[in-house]
Structure formats: structure tokens, C-alpha cells
Protein backbone atom coordinates (compact mmCIF):
# COMPACT_ATOMS: atom_id res chain seq x y z
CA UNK A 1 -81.65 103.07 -201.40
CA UNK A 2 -84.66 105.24 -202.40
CA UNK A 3 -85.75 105.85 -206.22
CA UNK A 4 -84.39 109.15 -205.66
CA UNK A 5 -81.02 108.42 -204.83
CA UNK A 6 -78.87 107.87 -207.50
CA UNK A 7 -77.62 104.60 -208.75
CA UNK A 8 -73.85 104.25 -206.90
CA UNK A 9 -72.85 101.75 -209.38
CA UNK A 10 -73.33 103.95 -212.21
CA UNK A 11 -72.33 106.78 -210.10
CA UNK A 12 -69.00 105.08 -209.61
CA UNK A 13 -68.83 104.03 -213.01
CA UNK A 14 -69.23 108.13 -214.04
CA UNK A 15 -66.12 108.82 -211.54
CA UNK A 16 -63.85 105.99 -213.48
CA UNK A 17 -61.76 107.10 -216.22
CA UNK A 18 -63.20 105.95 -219.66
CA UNK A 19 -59.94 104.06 -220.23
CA UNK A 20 -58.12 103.66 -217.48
CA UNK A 21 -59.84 101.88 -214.55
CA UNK A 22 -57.84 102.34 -211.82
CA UNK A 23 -57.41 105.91 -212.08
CA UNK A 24 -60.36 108.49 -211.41
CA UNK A 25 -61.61 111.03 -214.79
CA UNK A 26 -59.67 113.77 -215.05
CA UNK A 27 -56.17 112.15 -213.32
CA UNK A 28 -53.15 114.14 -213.89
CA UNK A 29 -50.15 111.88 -213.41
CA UNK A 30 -47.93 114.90 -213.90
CA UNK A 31 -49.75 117.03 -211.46
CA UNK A 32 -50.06 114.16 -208.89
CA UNK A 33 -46.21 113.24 -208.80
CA UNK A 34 -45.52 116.85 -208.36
CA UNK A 35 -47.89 116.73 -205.38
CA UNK A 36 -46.69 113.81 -204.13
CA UNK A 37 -43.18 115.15 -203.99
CA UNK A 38 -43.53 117.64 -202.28
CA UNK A 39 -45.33 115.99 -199.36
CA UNK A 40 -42.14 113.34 -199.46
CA UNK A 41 -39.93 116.43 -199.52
CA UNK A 42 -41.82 118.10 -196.57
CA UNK A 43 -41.88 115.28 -194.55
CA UNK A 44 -38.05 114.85 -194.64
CA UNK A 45 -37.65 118.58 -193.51
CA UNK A 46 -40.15 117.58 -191.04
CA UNK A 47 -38.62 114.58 -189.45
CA UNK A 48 -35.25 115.53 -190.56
CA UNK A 49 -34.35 111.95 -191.89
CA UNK A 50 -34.39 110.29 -195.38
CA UNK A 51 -38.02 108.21 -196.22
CA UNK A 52 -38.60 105.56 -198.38
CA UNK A 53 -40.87 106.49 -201.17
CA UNK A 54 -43.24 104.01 -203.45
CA UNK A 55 -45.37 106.28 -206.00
CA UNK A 56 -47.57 105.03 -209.24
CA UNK A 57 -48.73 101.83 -207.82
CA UNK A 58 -50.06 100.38 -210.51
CA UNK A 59 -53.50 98.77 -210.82
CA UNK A 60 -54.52 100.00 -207.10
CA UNK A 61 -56.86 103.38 -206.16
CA UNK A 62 -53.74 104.63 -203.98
CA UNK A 63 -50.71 106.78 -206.04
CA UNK A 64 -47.91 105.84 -203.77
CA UNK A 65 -46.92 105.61 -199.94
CA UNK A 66 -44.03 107.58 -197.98
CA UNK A 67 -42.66 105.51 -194.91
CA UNK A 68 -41.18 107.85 -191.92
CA UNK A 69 -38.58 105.19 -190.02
CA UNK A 70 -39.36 104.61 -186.18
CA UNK A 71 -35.88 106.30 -185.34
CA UNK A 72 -37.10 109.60 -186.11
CA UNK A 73 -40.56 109.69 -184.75
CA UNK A 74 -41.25 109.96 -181.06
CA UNK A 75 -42.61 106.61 -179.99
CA UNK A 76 -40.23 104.81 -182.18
CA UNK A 77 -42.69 103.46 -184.14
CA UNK A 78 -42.38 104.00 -188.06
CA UNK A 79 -45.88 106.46 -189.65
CA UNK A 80 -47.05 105.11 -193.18
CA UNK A 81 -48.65 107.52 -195.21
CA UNK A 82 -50.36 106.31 -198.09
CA UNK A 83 -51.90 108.77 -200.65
CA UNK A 84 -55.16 108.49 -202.94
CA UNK A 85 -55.34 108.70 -207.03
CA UNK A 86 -58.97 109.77 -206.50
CA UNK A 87 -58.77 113.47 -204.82
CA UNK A 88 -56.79 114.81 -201.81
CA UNK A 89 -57.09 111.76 -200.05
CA UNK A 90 -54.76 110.59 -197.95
CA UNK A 91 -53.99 107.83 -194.44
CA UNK A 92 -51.88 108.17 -192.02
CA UNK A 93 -50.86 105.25 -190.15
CA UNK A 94 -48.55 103.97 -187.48
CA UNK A 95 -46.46 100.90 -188.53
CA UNK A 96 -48.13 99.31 -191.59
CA UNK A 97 -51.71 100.10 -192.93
CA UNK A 98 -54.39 97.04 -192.99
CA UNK A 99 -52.14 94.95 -190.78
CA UNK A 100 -54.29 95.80 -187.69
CA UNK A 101 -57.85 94.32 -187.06
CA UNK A 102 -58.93 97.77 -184.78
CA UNK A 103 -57.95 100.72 -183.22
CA UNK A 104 -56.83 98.92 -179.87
CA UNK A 105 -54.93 96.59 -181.77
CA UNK A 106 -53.54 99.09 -183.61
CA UNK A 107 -52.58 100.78 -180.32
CA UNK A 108 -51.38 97.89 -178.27
């Protein structure tokens, strides 16, 4: 880093809520749950099937995760998508997030 570019720890330290760590400044549990929801309730429409549903993970920087099952997606393969506290942030991921060490892995 350059002496112009700002300090990322303290940067990061500015995003952090002043008491709660694991959630950004500003978080609005309420507003986020509604959000989150939604997207649950969209993707059931979607894919026409039920999906499991984990929200409010505590002490982690992700809100929650909606699983689509194999059986209704074309490949047969289930789609994990996990969502962010910090902004509208999400992944999308085929089978279960972190579990692959690449794409081609990830593809094989």
C-alpha cells in the first residue's frame, strides 16, 4: 500500500458495527429477513419445489443460505445460495459452497 491509500484495517474496522462484530454498521435484521424471504419465496415459485432455509447464522458475515434440491434443477445437482449480512451480496453455488478446491473440481 501507498501513504495515500487508506489504512484497510481501520477501514474495516469503520464498516463493523460498534457493538456487534459480526454484523456490518447500519444492519437491519428486520429489513434483511424480509429480504431474505422473499428470495426463499421466489425461488420456490421458481423451481416449483419446497427449499430448505437456514437464516441469522450467528457469529458468521453470511445472514442465511437457501438450498434448491437436485430433483428440481436440471442437472440434478442441488444450487446453494448463500446470502451476505454486509450489502447485496450474495453466492450461488452448485452442491455445497467451500467444499471444492477450483472451478474444474467444482465442475467434474
Amino acid at each position: 500500500m501507498t501513504e495515500k491509500e487508506p489504512d484497510l484495517p481501520e477501514l474495516l474496522r469503520e464498516l463493523d458495527h460498534p457493538e456487534w462484530l459480526e454484523w456490518p454498521r447500519h444492519y437491519n435484521r428486520a429489513e434483511v429477513a424480509a429480504l431474505f424471504g422473499s428470495l426463499v419465496a421466489r425461488l420456490e415459485e421458481g423451481f416449483a419445489v419446497s427449499c430448505s432455509a437456514e437464516q441469522d447464522t450467528q457469529d458468521s458475515s453470511e445472514y442465511g443460505r437457501v438450498v434448491i434440491p437436485g430433483d428440481a434443477t436440471i442437472c440434478g445437482t442441488r444450487i446453494v445460495v448463500c446470502v451476505s449480512k454486509f450489502g447485496s451480496l450474495a453466492l450461488v453455488c452448485a452442491d455445497n459452497p467451500g467444499a471444492f478446491l477450483g472451478t474444474g473440481e467444482a465442475q467434474a
